[in-house]
PDB file of N, CA and C in Angstrom:
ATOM      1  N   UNK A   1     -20.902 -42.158  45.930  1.00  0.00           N
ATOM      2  CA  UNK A   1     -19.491 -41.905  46.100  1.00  0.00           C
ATOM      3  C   UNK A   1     -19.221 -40.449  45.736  1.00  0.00           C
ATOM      4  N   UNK A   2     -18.529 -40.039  46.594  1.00  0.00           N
ATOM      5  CA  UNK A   2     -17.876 -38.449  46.499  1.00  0.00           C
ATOM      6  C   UNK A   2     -16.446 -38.183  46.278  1.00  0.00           C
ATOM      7  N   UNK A   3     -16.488 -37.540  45.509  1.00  0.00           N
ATOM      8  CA  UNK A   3     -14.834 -36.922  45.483  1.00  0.00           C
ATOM      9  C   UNK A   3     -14.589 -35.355  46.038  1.00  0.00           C
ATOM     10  N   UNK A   4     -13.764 -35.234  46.114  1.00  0.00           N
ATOM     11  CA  UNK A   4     -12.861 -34.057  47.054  1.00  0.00           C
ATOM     12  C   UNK A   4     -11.449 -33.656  46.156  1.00  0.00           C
ATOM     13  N   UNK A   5     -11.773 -32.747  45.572  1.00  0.00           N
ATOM     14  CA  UNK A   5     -10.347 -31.702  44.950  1.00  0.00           C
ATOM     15  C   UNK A   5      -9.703 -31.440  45.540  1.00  0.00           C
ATOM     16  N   UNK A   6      -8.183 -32.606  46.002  1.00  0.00           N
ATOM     17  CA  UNK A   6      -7.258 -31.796  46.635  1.00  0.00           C
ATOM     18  C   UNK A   6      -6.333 -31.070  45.659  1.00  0.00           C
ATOM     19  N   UNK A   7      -6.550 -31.308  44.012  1.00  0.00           N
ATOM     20  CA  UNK A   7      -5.779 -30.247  43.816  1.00  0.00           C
ATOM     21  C   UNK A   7      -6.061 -29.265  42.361  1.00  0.00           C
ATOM     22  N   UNK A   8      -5.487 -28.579  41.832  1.00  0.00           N
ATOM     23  CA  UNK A   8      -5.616 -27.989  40.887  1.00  0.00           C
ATOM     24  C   UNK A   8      -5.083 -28.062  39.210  1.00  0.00           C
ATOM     25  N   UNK A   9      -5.969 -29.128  38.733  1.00  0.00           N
ATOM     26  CA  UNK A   9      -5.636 -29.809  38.143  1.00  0.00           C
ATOM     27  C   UNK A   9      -5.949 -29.477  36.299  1.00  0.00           C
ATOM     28  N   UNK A  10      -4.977 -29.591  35.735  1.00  0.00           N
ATOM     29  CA  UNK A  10      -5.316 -29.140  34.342  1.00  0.00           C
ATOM     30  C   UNK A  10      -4.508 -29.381  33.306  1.00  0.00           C
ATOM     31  N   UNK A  11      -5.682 -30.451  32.074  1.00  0.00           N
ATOM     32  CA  UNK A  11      -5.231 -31.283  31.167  1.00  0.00           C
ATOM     33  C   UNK A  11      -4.892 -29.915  29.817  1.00  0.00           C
ATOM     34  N   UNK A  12      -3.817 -30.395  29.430  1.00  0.00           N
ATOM     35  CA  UNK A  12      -3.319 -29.073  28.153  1.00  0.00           C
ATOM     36  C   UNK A  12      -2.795 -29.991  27.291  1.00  0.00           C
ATOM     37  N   UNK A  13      -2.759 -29.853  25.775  1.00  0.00           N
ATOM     38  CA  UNK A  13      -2.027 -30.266  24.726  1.00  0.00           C
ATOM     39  C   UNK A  13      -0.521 -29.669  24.990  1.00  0.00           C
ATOM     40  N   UNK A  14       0.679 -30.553  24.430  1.00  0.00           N
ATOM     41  CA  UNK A  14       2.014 -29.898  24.516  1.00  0.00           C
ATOM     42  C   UNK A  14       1.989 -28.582  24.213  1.00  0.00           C
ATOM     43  N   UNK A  15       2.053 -28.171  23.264  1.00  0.00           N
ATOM     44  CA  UNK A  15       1.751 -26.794  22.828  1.00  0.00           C
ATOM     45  C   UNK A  15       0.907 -25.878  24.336  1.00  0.00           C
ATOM     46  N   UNK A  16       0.016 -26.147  24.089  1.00  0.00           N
ATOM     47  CA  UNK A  16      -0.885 -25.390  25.267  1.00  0.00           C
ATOM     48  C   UNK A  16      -0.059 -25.399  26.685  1.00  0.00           C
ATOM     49  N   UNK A  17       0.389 -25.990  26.865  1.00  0.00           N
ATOM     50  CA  UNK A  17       1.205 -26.593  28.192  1.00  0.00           C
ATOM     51  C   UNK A  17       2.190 -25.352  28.258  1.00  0.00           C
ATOM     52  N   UNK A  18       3.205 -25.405  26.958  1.00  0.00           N
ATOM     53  CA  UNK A  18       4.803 -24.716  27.028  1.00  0.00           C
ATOM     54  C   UNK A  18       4.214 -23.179  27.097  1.00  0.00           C
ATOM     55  N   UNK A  19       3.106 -22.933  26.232  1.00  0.00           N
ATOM     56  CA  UNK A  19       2.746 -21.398  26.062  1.00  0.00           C
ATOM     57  C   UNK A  19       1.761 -21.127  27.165  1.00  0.00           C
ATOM     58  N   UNK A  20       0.924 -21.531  28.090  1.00  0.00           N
ATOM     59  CA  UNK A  20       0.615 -20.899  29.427  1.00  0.00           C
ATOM     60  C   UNK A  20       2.070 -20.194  30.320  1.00  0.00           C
ATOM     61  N   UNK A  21       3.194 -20.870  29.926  1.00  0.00           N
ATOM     62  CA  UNK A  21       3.714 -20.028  31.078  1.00  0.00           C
ATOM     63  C   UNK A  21       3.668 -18.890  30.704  1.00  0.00           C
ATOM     64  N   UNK A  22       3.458 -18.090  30.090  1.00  0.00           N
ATOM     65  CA  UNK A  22       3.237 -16.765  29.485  1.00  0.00           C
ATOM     66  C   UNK A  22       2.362 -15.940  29.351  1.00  0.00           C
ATOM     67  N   UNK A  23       1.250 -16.381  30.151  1.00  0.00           N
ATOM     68  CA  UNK A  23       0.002 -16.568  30.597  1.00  0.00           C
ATOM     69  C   UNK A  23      -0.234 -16.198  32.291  1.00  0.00           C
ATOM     70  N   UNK A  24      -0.102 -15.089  32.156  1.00  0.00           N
ATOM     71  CA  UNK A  24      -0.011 -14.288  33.772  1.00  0.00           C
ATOM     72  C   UNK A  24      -1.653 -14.998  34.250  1.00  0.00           C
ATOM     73  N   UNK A  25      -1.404 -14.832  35.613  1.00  0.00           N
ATOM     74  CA  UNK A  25      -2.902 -15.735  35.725  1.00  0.00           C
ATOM     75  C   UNK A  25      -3.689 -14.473  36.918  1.00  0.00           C
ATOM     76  N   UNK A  26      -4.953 -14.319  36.696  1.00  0.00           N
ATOM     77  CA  UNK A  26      -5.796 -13.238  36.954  1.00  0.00           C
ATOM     78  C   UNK A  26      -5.861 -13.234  38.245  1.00  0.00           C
ATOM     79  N   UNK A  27      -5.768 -11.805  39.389  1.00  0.00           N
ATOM     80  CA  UNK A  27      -5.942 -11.874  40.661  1.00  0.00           C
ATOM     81  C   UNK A  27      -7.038 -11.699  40.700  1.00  0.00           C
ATOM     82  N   UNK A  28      -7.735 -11.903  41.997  1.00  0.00           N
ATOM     83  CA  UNK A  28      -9.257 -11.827  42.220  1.00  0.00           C
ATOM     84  C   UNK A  28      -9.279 -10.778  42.645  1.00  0.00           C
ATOM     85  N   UNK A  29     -10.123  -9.812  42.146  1.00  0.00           N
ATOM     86  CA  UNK A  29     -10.156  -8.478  42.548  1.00  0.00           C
ATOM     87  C   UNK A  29     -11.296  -8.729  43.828  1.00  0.00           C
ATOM     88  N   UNK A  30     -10.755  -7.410  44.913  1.00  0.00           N
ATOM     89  CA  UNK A  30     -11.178  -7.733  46.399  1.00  0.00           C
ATOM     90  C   UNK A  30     -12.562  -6.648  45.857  1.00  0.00           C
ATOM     91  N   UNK A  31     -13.816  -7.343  45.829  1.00  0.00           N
ATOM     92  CA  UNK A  31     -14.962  -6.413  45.662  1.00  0.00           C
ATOM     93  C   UNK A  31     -16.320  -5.974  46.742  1.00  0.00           C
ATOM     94  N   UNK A  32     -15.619  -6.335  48.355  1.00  0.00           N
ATOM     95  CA  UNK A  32     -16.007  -6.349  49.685  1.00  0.00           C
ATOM     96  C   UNK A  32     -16.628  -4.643  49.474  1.00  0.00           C
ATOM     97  N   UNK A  33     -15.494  -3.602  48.880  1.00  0.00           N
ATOM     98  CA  UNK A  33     -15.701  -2.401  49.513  1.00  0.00           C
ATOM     99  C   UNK A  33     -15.776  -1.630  48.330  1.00  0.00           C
ATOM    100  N   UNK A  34     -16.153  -2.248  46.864  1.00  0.00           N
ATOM    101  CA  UNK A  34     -16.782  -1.265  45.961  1.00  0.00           C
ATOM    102  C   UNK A  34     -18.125  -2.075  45.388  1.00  0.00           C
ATOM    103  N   UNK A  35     -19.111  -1.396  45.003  1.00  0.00           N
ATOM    104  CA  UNK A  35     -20.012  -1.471  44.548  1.00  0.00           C
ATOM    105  C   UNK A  35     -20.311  -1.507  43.005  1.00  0.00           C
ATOM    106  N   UNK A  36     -20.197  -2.660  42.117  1.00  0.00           N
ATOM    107  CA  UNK A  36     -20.398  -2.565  40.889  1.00  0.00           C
ATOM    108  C   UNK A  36     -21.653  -2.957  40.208  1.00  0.00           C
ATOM    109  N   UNK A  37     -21.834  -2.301  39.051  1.00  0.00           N
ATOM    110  CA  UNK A  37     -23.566  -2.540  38.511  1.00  0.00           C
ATOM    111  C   UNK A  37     -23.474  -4.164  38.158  1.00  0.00           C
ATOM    112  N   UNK A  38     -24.505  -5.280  38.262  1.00  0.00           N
ATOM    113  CA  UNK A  38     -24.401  -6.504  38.138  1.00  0.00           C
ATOM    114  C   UNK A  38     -24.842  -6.678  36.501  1.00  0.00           C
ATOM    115  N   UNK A  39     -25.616  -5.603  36.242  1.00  0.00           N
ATOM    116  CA  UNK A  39     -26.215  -5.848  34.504  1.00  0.00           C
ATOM    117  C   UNK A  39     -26.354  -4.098  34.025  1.00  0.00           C
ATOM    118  N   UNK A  40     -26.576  -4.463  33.106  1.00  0.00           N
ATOM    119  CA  UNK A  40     -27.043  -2.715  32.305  1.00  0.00           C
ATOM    120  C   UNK A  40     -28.654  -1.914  32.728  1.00  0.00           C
ATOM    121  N   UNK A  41     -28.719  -1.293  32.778  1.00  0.00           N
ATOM    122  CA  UNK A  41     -29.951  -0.438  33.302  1.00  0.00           C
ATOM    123  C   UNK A  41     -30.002   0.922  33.795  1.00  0.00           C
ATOM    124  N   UNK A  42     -30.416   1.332  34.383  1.00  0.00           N
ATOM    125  CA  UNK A  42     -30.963   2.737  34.593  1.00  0.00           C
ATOM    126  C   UNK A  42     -31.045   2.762  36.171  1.00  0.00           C
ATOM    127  N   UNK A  43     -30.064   3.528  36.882  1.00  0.00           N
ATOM    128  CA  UNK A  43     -30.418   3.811  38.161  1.00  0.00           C
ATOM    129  C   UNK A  43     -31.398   4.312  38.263  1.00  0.00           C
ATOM    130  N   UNK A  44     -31.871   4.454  39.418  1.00  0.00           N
ATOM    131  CA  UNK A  44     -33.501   4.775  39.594  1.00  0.00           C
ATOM    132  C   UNK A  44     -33.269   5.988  41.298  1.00  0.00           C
ATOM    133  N   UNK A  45     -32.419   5.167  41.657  1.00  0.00           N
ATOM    134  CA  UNK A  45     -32.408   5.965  43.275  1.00  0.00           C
ATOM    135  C   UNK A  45     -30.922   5.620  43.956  1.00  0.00           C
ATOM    136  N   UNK A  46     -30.533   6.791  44.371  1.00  0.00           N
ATOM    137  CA  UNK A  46     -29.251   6.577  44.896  1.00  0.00           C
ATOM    138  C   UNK A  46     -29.370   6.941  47.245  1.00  0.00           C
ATOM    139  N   UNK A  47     -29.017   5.780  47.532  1.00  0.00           N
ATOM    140  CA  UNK A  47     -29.906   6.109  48.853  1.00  0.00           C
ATOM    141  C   UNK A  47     -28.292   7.042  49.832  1.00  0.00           C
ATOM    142  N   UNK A  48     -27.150   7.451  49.095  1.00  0.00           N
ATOM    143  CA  UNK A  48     -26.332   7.290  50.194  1.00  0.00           C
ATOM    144  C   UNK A  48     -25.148   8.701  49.306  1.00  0.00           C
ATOM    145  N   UNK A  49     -24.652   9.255  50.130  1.00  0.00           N
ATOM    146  CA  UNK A  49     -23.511  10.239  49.632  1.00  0.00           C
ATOM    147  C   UNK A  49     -22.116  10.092  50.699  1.00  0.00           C
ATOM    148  N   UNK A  50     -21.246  10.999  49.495  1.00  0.00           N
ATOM    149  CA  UNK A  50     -20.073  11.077  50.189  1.00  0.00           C
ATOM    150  C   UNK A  50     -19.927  11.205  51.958  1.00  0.00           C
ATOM    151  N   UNK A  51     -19.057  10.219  52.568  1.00  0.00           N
ATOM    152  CA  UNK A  51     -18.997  10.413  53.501  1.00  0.00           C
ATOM    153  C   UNK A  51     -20.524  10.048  54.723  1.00  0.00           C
ATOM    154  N   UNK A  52     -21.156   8.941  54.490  1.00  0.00           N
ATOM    155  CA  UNK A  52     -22.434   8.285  55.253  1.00  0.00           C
ATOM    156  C   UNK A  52     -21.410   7.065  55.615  1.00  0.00           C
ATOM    157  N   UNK A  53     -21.860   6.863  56.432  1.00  0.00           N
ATOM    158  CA  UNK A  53     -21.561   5.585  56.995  1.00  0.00           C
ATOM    159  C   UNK A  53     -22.739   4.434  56.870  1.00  0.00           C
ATOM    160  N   UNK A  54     -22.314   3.449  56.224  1.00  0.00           N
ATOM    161  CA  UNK A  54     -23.294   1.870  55.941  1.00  0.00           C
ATOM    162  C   UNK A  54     -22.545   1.051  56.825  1.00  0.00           C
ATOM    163  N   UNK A  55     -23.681  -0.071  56.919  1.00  0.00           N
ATOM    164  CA  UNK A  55     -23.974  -0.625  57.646  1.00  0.00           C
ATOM    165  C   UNK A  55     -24.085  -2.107  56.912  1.00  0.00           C
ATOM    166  N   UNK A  56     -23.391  -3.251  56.446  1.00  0.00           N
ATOM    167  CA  UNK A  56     -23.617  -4.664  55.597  1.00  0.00           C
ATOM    168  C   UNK A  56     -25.215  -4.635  55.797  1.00  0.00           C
ATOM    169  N   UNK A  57     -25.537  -5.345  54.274  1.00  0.00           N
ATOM    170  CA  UNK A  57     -27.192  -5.845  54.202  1.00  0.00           C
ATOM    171  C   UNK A  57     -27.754  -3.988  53.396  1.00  0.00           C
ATOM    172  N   UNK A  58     -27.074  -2.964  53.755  1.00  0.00           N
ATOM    173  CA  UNK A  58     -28.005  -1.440  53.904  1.00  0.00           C
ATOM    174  C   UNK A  58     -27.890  -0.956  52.173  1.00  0.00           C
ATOM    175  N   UNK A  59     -29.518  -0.960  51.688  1.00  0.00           N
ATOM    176  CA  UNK A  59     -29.327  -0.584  50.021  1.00  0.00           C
ATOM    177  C   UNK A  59     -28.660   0.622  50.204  1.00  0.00           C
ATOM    178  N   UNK A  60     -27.916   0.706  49.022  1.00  0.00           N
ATOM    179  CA  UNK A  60     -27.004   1.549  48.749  1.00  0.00           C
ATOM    180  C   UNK A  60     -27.772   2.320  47.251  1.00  0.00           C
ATOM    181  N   UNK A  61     -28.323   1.585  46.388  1.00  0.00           N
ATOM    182  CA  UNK A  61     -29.213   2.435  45.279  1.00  0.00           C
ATOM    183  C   UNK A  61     -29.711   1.641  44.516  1.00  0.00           C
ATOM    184  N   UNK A  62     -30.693   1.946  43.871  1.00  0.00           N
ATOM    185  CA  UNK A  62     -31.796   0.501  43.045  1.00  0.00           C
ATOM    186  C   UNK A  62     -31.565   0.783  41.695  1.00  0.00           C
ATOM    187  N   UNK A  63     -31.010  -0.139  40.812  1.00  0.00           N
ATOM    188  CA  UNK A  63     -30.949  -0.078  39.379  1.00  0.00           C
ATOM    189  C   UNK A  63     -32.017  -0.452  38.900  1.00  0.00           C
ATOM    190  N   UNK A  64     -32.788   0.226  37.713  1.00  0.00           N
ATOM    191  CA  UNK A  64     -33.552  -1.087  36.522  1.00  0.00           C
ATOM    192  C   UNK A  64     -33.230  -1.342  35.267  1.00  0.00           C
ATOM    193  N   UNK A  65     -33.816  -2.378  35.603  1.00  0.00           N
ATOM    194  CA  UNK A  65     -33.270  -3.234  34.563  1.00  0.00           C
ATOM    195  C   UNK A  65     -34.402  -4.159  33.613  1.00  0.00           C
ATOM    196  N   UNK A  66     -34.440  -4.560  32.564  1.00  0.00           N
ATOM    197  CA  UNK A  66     -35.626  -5.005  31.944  1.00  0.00           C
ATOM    198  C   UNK A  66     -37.206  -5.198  33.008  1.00  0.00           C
ATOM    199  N   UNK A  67     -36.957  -3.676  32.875  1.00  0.00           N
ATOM    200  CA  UNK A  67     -38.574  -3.462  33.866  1.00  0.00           C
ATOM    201  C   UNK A  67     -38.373  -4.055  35.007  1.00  0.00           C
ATOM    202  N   UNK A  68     -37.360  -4.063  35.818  1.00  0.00           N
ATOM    203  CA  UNK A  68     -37.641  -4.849  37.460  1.00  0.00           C
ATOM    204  C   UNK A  68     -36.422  -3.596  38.458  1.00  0.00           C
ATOM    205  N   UNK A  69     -36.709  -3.399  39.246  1.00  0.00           N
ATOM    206  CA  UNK A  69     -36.015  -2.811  39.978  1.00  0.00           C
ATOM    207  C   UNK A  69     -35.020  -4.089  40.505  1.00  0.00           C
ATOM    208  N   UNK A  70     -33.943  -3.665  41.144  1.00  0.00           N
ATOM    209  CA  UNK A  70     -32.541  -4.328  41.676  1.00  0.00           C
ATOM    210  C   UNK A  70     -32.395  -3.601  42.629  1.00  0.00           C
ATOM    211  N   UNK A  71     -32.350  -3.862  43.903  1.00  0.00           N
ATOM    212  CA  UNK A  71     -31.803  -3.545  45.155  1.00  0.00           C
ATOM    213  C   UNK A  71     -30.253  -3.495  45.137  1.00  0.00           C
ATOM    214  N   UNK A  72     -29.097  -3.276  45.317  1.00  0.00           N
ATOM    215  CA  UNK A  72     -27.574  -3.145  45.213  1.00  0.00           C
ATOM    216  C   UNK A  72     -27.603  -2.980  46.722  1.00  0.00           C
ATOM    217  N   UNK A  73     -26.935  -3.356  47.762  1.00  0.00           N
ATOM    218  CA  UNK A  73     -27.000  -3.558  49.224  1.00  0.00           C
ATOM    219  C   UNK A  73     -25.304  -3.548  49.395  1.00  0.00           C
ATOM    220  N   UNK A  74     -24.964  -2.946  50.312  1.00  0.00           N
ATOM    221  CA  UNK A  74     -23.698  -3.143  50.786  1.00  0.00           C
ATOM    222  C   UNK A  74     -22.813  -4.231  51.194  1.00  0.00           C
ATOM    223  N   UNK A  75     -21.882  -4.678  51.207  1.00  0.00           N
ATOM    224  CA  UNK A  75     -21.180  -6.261  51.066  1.00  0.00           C
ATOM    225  C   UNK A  75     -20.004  -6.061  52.719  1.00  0.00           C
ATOM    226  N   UNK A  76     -20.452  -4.847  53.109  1.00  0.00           N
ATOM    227  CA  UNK A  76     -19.795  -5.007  54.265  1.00  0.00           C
ATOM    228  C   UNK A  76     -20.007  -3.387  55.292  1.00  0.00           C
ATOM    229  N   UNK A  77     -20.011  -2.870  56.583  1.00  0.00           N
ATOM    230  CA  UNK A  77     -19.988  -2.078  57.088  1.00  0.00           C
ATOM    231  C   UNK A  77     -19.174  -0.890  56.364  1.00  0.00           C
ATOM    232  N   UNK A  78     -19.286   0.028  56.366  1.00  0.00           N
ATOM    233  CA  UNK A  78     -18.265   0.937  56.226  1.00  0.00           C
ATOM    234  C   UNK A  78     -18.206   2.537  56.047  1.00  0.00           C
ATOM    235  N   UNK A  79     -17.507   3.377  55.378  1.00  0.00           N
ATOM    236  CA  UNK A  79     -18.111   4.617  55.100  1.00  0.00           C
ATOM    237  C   UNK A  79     -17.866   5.240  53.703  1.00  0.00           C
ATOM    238  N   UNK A  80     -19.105   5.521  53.289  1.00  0.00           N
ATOM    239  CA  UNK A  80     -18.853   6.166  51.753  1.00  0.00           C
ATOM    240  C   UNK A  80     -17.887   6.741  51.402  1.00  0.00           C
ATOM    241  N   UNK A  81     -17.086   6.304  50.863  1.00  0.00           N
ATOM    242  CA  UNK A  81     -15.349   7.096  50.276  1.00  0.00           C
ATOM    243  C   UNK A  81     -16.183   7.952  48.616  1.00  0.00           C
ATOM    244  N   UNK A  82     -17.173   7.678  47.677  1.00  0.00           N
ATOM    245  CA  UNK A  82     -17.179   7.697  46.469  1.00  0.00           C
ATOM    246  C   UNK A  82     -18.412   7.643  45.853  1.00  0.00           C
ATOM    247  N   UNK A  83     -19.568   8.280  45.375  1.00  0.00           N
ATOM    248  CA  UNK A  83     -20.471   8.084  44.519  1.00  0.00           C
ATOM    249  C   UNK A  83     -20.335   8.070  43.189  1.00  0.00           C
ATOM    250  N   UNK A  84     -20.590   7.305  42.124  1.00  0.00           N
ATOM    251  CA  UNK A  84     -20.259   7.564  40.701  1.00  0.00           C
ATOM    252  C   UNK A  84     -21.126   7.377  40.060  1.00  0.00           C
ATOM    253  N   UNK A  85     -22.304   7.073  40.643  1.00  0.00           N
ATOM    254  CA  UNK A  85     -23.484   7.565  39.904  1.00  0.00           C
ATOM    255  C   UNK A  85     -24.552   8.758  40.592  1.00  0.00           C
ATOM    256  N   UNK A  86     -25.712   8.760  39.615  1.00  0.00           N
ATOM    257  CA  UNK A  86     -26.879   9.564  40.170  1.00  0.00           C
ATOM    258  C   UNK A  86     -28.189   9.026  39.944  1.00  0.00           C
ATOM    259  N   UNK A  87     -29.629   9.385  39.793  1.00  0.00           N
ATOM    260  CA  UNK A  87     -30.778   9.246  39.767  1.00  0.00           C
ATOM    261  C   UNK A  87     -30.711   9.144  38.290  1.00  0.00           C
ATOM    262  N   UNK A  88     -31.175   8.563  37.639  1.00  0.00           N
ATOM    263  CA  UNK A  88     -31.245   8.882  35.687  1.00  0.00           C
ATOM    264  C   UNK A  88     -29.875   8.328  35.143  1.00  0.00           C
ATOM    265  N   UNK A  89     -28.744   8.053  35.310  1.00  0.00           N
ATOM    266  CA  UNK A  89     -27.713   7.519  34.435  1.00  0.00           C
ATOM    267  C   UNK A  89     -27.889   6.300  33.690  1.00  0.00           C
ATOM    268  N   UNK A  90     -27.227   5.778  33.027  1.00  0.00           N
ATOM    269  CA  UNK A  90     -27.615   4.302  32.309  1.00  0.00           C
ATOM    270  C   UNK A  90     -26.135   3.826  32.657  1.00  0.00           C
ATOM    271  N   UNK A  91     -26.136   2.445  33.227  1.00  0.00           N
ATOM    272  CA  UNK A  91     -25.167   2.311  33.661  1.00  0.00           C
ATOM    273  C   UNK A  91     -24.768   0.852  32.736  1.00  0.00           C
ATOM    274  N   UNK A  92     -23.204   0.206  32.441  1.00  0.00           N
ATOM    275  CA  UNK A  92     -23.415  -0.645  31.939  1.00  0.00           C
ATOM    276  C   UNK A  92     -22.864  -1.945  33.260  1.00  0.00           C
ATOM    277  N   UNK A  93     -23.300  -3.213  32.485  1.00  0.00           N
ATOM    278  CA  UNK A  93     -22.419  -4.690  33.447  1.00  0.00           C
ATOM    279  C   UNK A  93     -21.057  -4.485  34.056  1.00  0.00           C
ATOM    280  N   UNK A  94     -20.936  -3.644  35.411  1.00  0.00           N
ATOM    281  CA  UNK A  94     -19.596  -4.312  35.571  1.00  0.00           C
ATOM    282  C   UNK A  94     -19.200  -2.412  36.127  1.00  0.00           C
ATOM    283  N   UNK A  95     -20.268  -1.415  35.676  1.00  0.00           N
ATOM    284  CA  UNK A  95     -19.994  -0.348  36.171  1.00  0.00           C
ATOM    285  C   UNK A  95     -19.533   0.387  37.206  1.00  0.00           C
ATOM    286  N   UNK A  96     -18.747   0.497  37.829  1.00  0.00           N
ATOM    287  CA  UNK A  96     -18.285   1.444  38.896  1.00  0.00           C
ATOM    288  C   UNK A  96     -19.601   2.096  39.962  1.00  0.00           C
ATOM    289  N   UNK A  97     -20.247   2.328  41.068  1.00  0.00           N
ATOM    290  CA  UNK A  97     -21.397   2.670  40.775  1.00  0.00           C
ATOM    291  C   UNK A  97     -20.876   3.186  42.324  1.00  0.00           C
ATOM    292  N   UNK A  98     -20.243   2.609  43.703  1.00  0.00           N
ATOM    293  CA  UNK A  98     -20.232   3.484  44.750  1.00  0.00           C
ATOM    294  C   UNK A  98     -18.814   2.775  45.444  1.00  0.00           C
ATOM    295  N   UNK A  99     -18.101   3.548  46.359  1.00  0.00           N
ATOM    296  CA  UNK A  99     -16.672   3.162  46.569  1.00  0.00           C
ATOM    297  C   UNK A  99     -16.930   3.041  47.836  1.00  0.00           C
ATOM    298  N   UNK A 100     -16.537   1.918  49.149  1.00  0.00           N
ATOM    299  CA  UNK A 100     -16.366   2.134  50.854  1.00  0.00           C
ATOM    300  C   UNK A 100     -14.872   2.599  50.908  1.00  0.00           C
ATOM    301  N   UNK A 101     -14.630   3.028  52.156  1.00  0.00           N
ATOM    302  CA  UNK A 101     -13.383   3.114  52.555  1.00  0.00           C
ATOM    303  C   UNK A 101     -13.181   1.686  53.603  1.00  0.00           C
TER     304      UNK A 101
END
């Protein structure tokens, strides 16, 4: 037997209940057309500069990370608006690392 979420559902104590409304609720940031570091490490190679045009699937620059290289690949066609890193930086989780337009 299967179930199906038709909705959005969520058990709160009274208390918890009255004080969420006060409780702005988080937009999903659109991350199609920037490139952020997934963990901490050390860029290694940056394959792309201001103003190149990519192509979805096309590495964009390889981080490492506990001794393994990371491929970072583009999440959609487009053209380099932004580099914010280089070859040698240490970057942390969540870093800024290349911008599309």
């Amino acid at each position: 037997m299967s179930f199906i979420s038709l909705y959005k559902l969520q058990i709160l104590t009274k208390v918890a209940a009255e004080l969420s409304k006060y409780m702005p609720e988080k937009a999903e940031e659109d991350t199609s057309s920037i490139l952020r570091s997934p963990m901490p490490g050390t860029v290694v190679a940056v394959s792309v500069k201001p103003g190149d045009k990519v192509s979805e699937g096309q590495e964009i620059c390889v981080i490492e990370a506990m001794k393994m290289q990371n491929s970072m690949i583009a999440a959609k066609t487009g053209k380099v608006k932004a580099v914010h890193c280089k070859g040698g930086d240490t970057v942390g989780e969540g870093d800024l690392l290349v911008e599309l337009e």
